[in-house]
Protein backbone atom coordinates (compact mmCIF):
# COMPACT_ATOMS: atom_id res chain seq x y z
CA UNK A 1 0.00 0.00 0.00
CA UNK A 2 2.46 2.57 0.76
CA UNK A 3 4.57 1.68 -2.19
CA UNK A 4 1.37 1.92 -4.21
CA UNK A 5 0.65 5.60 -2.75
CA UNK A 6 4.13 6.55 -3.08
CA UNK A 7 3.73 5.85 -6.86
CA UNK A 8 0.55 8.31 -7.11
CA UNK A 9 2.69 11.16 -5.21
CA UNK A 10 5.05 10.95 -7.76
CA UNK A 11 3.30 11.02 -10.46
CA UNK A 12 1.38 14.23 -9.03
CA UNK A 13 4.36 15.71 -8.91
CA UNK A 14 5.50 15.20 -12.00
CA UNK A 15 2.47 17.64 -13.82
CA UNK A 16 -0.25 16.72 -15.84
CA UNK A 17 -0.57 17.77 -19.54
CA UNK A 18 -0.62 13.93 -20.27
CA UNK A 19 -3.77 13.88 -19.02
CA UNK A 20 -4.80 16.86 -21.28
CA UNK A 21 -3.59 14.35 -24.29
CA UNK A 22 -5.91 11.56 -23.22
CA UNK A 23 -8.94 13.93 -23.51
CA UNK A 24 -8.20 14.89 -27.12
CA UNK A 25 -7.85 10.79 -27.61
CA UNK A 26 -11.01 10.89 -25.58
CA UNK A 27 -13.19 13.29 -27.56
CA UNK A 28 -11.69 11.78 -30.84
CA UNK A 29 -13.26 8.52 -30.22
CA UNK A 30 -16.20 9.61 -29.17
CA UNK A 31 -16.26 11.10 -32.68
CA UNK A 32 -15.52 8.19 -34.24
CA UNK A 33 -17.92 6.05 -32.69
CA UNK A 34 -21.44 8.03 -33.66
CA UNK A 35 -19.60 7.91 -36.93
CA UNK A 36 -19.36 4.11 -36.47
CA UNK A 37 -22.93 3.51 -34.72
CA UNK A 38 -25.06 6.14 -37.33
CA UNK A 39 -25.69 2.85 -39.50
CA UNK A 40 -26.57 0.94 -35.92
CA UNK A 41 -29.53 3.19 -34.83
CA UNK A 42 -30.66 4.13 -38.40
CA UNK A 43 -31.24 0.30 -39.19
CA UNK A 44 -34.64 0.16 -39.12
CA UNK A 45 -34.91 3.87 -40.62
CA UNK A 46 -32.34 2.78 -43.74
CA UNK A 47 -33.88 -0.90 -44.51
CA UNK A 48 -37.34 0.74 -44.53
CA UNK A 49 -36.76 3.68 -47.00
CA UNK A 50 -33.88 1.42 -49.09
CA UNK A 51 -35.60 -1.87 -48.59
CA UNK A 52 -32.79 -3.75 -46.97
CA UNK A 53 -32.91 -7.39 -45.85
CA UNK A 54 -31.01 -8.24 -43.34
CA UNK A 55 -28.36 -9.42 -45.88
CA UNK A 56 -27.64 -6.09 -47.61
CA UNK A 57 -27.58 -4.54 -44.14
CA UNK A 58 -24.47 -7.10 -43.15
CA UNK A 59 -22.79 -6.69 -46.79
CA UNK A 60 -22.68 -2.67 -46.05
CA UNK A 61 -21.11 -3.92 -42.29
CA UNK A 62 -18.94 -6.56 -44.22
CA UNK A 63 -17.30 -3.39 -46.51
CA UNK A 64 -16.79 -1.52 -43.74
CA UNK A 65 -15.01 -4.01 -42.00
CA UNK A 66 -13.15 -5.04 -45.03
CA UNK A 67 -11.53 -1.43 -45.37
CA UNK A 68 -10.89 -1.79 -41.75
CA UNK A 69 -8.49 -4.18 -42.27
CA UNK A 70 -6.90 -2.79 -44.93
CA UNK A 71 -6.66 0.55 -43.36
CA UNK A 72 -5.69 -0.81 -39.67
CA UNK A 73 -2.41 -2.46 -40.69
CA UNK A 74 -1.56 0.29 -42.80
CA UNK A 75 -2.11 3.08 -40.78
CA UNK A 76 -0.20 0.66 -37.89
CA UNK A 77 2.42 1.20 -40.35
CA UNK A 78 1.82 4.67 -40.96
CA UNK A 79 1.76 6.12 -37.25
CA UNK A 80 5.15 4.31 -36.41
CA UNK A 81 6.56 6.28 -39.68
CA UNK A 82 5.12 9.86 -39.23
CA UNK A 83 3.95 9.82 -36.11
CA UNK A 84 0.75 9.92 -33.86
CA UNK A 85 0.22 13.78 -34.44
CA UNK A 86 -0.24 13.83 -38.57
CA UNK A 87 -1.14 10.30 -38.78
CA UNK A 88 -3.94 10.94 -36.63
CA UNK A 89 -4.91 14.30 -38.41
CA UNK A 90 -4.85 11.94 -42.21
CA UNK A 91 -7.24 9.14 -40.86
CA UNK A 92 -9.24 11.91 -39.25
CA UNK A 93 -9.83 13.97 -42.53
CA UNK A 94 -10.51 10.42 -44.52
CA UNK A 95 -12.92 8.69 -41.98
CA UNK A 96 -15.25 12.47 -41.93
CA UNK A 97 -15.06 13.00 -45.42
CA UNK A 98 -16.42 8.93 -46.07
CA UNK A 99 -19.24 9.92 -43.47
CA UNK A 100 -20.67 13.17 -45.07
CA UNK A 101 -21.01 11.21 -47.97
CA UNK A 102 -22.97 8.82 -46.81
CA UNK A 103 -25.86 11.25 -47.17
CA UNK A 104 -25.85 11.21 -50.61
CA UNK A 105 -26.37 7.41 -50.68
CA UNK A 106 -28.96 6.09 -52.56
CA UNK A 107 -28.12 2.22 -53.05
CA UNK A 108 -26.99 -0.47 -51.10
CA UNK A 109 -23.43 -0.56 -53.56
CA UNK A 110 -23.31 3.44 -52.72
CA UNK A 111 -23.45 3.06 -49.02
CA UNK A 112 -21.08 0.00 -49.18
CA UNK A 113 -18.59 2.35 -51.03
CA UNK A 114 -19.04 5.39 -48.07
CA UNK A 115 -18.41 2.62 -45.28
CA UNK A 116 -15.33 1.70 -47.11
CA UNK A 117 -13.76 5.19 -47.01
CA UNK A 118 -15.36 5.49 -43.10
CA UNK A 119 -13.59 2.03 -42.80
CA UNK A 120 -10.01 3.33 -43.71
CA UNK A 121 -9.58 6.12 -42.14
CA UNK A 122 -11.58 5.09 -38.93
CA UNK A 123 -9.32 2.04 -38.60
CA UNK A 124 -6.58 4.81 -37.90
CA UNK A 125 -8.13 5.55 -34.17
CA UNK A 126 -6.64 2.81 -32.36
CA UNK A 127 -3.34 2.77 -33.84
CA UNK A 128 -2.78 6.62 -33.25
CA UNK A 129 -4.38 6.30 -29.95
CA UNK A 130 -2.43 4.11 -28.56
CA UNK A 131 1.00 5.39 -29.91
CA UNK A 132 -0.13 8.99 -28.60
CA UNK A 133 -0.31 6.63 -25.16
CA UNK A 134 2.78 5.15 -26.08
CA UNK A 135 5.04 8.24 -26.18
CA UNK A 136 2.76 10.02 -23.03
CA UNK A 137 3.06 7.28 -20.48
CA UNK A 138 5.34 5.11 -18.96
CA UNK A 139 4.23 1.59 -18.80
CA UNK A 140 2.65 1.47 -15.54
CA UNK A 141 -0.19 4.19 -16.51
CA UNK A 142 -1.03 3.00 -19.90
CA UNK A 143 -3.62 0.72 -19.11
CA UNK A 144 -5.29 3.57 -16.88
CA UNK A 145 -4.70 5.65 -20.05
CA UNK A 146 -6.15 3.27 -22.59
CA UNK A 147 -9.01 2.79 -20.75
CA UNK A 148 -10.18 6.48 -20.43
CA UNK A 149 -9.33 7.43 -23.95
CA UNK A 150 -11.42 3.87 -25.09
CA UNK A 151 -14.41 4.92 -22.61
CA UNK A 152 -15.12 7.72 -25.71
CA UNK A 153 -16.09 4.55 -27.59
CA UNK A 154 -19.09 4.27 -24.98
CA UNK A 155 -19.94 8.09 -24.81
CA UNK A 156 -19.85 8.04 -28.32
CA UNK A 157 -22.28 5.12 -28.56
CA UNK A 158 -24.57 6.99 -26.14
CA UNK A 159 -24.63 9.93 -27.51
CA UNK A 160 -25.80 8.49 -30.93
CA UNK A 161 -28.73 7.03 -30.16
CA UNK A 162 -30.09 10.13 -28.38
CA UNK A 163 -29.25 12.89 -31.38
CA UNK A 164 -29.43 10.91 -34.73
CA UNK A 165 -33.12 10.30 -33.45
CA UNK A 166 -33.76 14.22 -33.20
CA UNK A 167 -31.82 14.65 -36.19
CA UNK A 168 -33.06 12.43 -38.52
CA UNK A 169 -36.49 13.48 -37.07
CA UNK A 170 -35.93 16.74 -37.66
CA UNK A 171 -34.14 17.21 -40.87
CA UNK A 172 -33.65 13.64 -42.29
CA UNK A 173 -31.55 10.94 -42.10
CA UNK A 174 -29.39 12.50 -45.14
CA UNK A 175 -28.72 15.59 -43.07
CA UNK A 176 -28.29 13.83 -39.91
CA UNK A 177 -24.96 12.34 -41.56
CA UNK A 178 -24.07 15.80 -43.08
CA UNK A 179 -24.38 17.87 -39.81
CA UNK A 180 -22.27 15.54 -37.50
CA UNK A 181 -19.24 15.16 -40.04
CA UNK A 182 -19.11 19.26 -40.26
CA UNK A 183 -19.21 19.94 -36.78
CA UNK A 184 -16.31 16.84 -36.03
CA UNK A 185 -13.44 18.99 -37.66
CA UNK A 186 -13.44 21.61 -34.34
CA UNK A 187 -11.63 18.45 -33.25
CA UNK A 188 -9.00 18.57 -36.37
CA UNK A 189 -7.94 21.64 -35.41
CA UNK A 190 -7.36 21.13 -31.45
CA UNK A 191 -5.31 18.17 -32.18
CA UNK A 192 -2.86 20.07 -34.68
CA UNK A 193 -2.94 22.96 -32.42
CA UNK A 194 -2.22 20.91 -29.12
CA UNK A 195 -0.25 17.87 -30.00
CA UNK A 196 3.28 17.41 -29.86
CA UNK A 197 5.74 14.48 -28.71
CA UNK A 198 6.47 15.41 -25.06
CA UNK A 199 10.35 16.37 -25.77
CA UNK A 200 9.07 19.41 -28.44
CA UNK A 201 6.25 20.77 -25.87
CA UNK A 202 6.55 23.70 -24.28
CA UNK A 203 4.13 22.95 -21.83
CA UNK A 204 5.61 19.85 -20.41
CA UNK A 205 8.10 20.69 -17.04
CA UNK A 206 10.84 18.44 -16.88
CA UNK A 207 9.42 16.71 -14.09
CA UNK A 208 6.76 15.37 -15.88
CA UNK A 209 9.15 14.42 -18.88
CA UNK A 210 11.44 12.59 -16.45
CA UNK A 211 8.10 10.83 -15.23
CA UNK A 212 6.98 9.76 -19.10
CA UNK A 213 10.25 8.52 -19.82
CA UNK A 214 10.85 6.41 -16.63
CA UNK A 215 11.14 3.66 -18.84
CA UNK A 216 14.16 1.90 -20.45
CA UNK A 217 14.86 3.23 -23.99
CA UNK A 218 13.87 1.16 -26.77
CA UNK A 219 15.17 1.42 -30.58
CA UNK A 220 13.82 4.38 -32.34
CA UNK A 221 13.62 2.94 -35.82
CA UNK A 222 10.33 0.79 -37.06
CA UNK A 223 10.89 -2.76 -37.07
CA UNK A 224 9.93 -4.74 -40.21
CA UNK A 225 6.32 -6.43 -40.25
CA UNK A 226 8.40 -10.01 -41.45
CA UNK A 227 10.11 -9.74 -38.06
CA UNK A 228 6.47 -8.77 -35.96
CA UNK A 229 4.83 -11.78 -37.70
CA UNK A 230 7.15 -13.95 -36.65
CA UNK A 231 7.09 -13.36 -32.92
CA UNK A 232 4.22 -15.57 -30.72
CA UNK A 233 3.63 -11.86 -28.69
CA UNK A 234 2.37 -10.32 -32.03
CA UNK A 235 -0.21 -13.41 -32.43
CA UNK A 236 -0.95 -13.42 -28.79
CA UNK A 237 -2.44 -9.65 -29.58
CA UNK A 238 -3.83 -10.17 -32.96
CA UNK A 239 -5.10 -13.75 -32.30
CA UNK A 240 -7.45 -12.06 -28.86
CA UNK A 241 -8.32 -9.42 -31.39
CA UNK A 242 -9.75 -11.50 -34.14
CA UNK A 243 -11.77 -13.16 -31.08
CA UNK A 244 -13.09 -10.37 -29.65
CA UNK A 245 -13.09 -7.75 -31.85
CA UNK A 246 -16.36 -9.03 -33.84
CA UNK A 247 -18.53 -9.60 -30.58
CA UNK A 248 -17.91 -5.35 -30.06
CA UNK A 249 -19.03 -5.28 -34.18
CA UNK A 250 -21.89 -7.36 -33.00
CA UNK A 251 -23.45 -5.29 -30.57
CA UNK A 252 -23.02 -1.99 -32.06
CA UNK A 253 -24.53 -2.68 -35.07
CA UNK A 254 -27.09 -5.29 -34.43
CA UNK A 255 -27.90 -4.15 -31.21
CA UNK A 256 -30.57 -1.70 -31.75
CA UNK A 257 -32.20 -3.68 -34.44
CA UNK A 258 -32.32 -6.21 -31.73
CA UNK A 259 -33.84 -4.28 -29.24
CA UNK A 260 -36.78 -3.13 -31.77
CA UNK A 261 -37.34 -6.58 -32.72
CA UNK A 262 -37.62 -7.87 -29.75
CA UNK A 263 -38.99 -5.34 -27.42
CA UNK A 264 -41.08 -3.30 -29.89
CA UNK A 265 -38.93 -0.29 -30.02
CA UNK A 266 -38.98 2.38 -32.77
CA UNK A 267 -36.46 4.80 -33.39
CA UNK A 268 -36.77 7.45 -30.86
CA UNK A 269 -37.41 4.70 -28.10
CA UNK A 270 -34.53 2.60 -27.76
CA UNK A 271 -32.34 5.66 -26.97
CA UNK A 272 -32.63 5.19 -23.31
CA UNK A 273 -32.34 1.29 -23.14
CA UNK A 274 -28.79 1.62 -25.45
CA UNK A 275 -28.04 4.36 -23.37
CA UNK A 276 -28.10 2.71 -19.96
CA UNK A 277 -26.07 0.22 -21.57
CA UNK A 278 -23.39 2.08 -22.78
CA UNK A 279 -22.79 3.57 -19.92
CA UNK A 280 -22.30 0.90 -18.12
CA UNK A 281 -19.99 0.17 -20.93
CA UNK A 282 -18.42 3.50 -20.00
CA UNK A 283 -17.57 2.19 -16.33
CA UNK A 284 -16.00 -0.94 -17.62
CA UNK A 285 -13.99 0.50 -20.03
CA UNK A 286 -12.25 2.82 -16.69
CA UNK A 287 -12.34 0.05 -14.49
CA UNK A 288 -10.49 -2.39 -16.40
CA UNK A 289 -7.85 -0.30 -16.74
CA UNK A 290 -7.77 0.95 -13.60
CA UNK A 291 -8.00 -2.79 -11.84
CA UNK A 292 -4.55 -3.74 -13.95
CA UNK A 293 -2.82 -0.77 -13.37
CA UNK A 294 -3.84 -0.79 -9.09
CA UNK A 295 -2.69 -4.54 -9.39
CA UNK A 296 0.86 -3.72 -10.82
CA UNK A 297 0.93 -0.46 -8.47
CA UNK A 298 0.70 -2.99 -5.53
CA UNK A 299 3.33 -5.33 -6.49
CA UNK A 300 1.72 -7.96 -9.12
CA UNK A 301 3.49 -8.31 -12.27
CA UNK A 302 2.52 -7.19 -15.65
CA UNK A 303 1.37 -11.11 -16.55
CA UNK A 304 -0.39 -11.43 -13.40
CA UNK A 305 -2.52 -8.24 -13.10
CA UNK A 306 -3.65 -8.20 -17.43
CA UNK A 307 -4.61 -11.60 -17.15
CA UNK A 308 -6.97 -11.85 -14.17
CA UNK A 309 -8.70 -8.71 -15.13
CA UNK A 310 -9.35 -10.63 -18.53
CA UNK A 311 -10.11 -13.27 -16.83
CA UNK A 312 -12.71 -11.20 -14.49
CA UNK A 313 -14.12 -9.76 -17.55
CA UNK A 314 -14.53 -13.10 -19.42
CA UNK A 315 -16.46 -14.56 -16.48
CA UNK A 316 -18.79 -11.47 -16.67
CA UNK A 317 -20.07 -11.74 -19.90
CA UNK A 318 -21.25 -15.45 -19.59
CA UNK A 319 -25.15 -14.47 -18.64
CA UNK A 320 -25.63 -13.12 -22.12
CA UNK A 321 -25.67 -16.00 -23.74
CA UNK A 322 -29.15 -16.18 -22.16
CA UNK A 323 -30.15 -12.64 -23.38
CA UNK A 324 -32.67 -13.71 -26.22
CA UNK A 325 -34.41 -15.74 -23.69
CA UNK A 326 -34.84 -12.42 -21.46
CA UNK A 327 -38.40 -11.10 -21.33
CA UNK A 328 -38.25 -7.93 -19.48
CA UNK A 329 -36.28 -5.36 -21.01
CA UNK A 330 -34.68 -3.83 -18.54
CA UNK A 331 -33.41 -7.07 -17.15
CA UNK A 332 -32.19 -7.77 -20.97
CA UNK A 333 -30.38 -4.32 -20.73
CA UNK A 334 -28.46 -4.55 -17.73
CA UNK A 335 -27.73 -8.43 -18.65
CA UNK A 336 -26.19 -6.63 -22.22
CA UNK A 337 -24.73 -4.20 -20.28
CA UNK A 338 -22.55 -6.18 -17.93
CA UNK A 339 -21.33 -7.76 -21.25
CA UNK A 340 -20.33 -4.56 -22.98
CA UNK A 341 -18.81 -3.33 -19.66
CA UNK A 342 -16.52 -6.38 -19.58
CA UNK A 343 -16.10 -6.40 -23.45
CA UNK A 344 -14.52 -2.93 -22.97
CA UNK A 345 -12.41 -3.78 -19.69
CA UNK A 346 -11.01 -6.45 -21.30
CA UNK A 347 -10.28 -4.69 -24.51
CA UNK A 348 -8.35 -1.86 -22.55
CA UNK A 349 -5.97 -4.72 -20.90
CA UNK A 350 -5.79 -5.97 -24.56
CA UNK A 351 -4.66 -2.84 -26.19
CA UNK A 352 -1.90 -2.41 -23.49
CA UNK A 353 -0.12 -5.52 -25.11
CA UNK A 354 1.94 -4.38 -27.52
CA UNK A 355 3.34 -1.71 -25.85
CA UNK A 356 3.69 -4.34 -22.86
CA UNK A 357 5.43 -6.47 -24.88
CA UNK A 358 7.01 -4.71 -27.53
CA UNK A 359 9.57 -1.56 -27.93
CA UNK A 360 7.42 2.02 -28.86
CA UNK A 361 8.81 1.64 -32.86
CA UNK A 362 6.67 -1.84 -32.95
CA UNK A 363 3.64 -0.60 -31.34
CA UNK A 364 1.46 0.79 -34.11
CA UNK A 365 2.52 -2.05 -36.50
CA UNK A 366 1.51 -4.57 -33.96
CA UNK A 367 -1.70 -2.83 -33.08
CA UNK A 368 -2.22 -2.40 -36.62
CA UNK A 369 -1.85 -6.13 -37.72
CA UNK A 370 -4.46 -7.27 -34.53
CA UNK A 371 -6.66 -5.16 -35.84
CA UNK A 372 -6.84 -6.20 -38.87
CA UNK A 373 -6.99 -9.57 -38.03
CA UNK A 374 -9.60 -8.77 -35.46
CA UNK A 375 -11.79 -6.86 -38.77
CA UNK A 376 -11.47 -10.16 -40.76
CA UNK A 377 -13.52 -11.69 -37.57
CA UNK A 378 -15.82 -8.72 -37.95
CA UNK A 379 -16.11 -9.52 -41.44
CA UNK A 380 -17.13 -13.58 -41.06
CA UNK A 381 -19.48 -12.33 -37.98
CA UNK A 382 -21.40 -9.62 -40.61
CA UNK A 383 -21.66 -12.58 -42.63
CA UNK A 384 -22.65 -15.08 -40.23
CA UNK A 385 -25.05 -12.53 -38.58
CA UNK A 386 -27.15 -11.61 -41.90
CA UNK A 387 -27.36 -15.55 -42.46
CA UNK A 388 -28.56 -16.55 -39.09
CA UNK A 389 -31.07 -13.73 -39.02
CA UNK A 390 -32.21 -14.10 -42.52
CA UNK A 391 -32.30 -18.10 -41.99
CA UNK A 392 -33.43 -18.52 -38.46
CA UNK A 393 -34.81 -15.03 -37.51
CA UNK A 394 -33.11 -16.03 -34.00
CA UNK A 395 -30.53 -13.51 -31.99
CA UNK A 396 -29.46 -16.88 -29.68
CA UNK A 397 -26.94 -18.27 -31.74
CA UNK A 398 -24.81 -14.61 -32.37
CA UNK A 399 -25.27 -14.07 -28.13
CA UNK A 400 -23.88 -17.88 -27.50
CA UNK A 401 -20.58 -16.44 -29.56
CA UNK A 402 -20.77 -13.08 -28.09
CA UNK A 403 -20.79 -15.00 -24.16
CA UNK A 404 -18.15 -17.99 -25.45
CA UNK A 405 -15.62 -15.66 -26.99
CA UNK A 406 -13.71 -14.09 -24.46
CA UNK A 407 -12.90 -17.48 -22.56
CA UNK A 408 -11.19 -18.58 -26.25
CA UNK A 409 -9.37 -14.92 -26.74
CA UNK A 410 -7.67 -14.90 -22.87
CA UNK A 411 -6.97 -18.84 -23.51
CA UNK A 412 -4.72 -17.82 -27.07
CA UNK A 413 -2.75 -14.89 -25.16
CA UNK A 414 -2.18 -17.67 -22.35
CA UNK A 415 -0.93 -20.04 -24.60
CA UNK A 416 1.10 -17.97 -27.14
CA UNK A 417 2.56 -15.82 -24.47
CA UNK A 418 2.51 -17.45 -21.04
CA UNK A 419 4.36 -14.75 -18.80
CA UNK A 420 3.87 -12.01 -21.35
CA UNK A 421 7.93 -11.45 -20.90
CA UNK A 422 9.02 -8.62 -23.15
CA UNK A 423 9.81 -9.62 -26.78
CA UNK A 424 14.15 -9.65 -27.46
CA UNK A 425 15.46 -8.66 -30.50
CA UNK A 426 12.40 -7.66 -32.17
C-alpha cells in the first residue's frame, strides 16, 4: 500500500498535460464512434426507406469491416513512420469525409462504397491512440490511459442514439450524416494545435518528462512487419483481437435492431435502453484499466494483473448468452450491459499488449496487424449474422458467440505468451 501511494505522489508531482492528451484521444473517439454507430440506430430507418434485408444490411457492415483491415495495418504502419500527431490528423480527414457522404447514398453498392472510405480512415483511431499513449506514459499508466481514452467509444455510442433520433427526425436521415461530419473537424484543429511528442512541448516541465520517460529506452527505428509476424507476442495480440473484436461489431450494429425486434422499439425509443447500456460500458472501459494498473501499483506483475482482469471480464459476460431468452427489457439491458462493460475492460488490458510487450517503434505495427486480423472476424461475424437472421430469424446463436468468446481470446494470449515477458530482439 504505501509503495502503491508513493507511486501516485510521484506522479502528481510530476504535472499533468498527459492527461490533457488523453482527452483529445477521448473526444476523438467519441467522434468516431457516432460515426461508427449512425448505420446501428438508423437500421430500421435505412432498410425501410432502401428496402434492406437483413443481408444487404451485413454486406454494407462486411465493406466496412473489409476497409478496416486494410486501413488498420496500414495506418499501424503509418503512425510508427510519421507519427501519432499527422497520422492521426490523415485518418481523421478520410474517416469524416467517407461519413458526409454517406448522405448522398442512394443504393446499397453506394453506401457499401461510403463505409469503405469510413472504414479506412476510422481504422486509424486505435493505432494513433495508442502510440499517442505510447510516447505520453510510462508503462505502468497505460492501461489507466487506454481505458479512459477507449471509454469515448461508450460516450460516443450513447450519444448516438439520443441525437441521430432528433436529427433524422428533424431534418432527415441525409442531413443527420451531413451535420455531425461538419461539426467533427473543431476536433482537427485542437489536435494540430495541441499535440506534440512530449520532448518538443513547451508545456511539459521536466518533471513530468522525467516521469513519461521512466522507462528503459527502446530502438527508435520501425521494425519490419516479417520480423512482428514472426514473434508468438504479435499473435498473442492479434489472435485475442480477431476473437473479440467481432462480438464489439456485434453489438453496435445489431444491437438496436435487436432491441426493436424484440422489445417493440422504434427509433426514438430505444435511446434510453442503449443508453443505460453504454454507460455501463463506459464504467468498464475505466475500471479495467484501472484494476490492472492498481494490481501492478501494488506489487503484481505485468502477466499477473492483465490476465486476471481478462479473466474477471470473461467470467462477466457469460449471462448473455441467455439474453434472447430475457423477457423484461430492462433485465435484458443490464444483462447486455454487464457484457459490454466487460467487453470494454477487457479490450483496454488488450490494447496495453503491444506496448507491454514490444519496444514504442513496434507498437502501431503490432496494433495495426491485430486489428486487422480482429476486422477479418468482424467480417465472417457480418456474414454469419445476416445468415442466421435471414435463416433462423433467431438472436441466440450470435449471443452464444458473443458469451463464449472471451474465454477462447484470454486462452490464445495464455498459450502464445505465457508470462507475457518482453519480446528480445524484435
Amino acid at each position: 500500500m504505501a509503495e502503491a501511494d508513493g507511486i501516485e505522489r510521484a506522479a502528481g508531482r510530476a504535472g499533468r498535460y498527459r492527461w490533457g492528451i488523453v482527452a483529445l484521444l477521448f473526444m476523438a473517439t467519441v467522434i468516431n464512434y457516432v460515426d461508427r454507430q449512425m448505420i446501428g440506430v438508423l437500421k430500421p430507418t435505412l432498410s425501410s426507406d432502401l428496402n434492406w434485408t437483413e443481408t444487404d444490411f451485413a454486406n454494407v457492415i462486411f465493406f466496412f469491416q473489409l476497409a478496416y483491415a486494410i486501413g488498420y495495418i496500414g495506418f499501424g504502419r503509418i503512425v510508427d513512420v510519421i507519427g501519432a500527431r499527422m497520422g492521426y490528423a490523415v485518418a481523421f480527414v478520410i474517416w469524416q469525409v467517407a461519413h458526409i457522404a454517406h448522405g448522398g447514398a442512394y443504393s446499397v453498392t453506394q453506401f457499401a462504397m461510403a463505409r469503405f472510405g469510413l472504414g479506412v480512415g476510422e481504422a486509424g483511431n486505435f493505432p494513433a491512440g495508442i502510440k499517442a499513449v505510447t510516447e505520453w506514459f510510462p508503462a505502468k499508466e497505460r492501461a489507466f490511459a487506454i481505458g479512459v481514452f477507449n471509454a469515448g467509444a461508450n460516450v460516443g455510442a450513447i450519444i448516438t442514439p439520443l441525437a441521430v433520433p432528433l436529427l433524422t427526425v428533424a431534418y432527415g436521415w441525409r442531413m443527420a450524416f451531413v451535420v455531425t461530419g461538419v461539426v467533427s473537424f473543431v476536433w482537427l484543429i485542437a489536435w494540430l494545435i495541441f499535440y506534440r511528442s512530449p520532448r518538443e512541448h513547451r508545456r511539459v516541465s521536466s518533471d513530468e518528462l522525467a516521469w513519461i520517460e521512466q522507462d528503459p529506452a527502446d530502438p527508435v527505428q520501425p521494425l519490419p512487419w516479417r520480423r512482428l509476424i514472426a514473434k508468438r507476442e504479435t499473435w498473442a495480440y492479434a489472435l485475442a483481437k480477431f476473437c473479440i473484436d467481432p462480438i464489439w461489431w456485434f453489438f453496435l450494429f445489431w444491437l438496436p435492431g435487436y432491441l426493436g425486434d424484440r422489445y417493440d422499439l422504434d427509433l426514438l425509443s430505444f435511446g434510453p435502453p442503449l443508453v443505460a447500456i453504454y454507460l455501463l460500458s463506459d464504467l468498464g472501459s475505466v475500471a479495467g484499466g484501472w484494476l490492472s494498473s492498481r494490481l501492478i501499483a501494488r506489487g503484481r506483475s505485468v502477466n499477473y494483473a492483465r490476465k486476471v482482469t481478462m479473466l474477471v471480464c470473461a467470467i462477466a459476460v457469460l449471462p448473455v448468452l441467455f439474453a434472447q431468452s430475457i423477457d423484461n427489457l430492462w433485465v435484458a439491458v443490464l444483462v447486455i450491459g454487464i457484457a459490454t462493460a466487460a467487453h470494454q475492460a477487457f479490450s483496454a488490458n488488450l490494447y496495453t499488449l503491444p506496448s507491454d510487450l514490444f519496444p514504442r517503434a513496434a507498437v502501431g505495427s503490432v496494433v495495426g496487424i491485430g486489428g486487422t486480423v480482429g476486422a477479418v472476424g468482424g467480417m465472417l461475424m457480418a456474414k454469419y449474422a445476416g445468415y442466421v437472421l435471414d435463416g433462423i430469424g433467431s438472436y441466440a446463436p450470435l449471443f452464444f458467440v458473443a458469451g463464449s468468446a472471451y474465454f477462447v481470446a484470454l486462452l490464445l494470449v495464455h498459450v502464445l505468451s505465457p508470462r507475457l515477458a518482453r519480446v528480445e530482439g524484435a
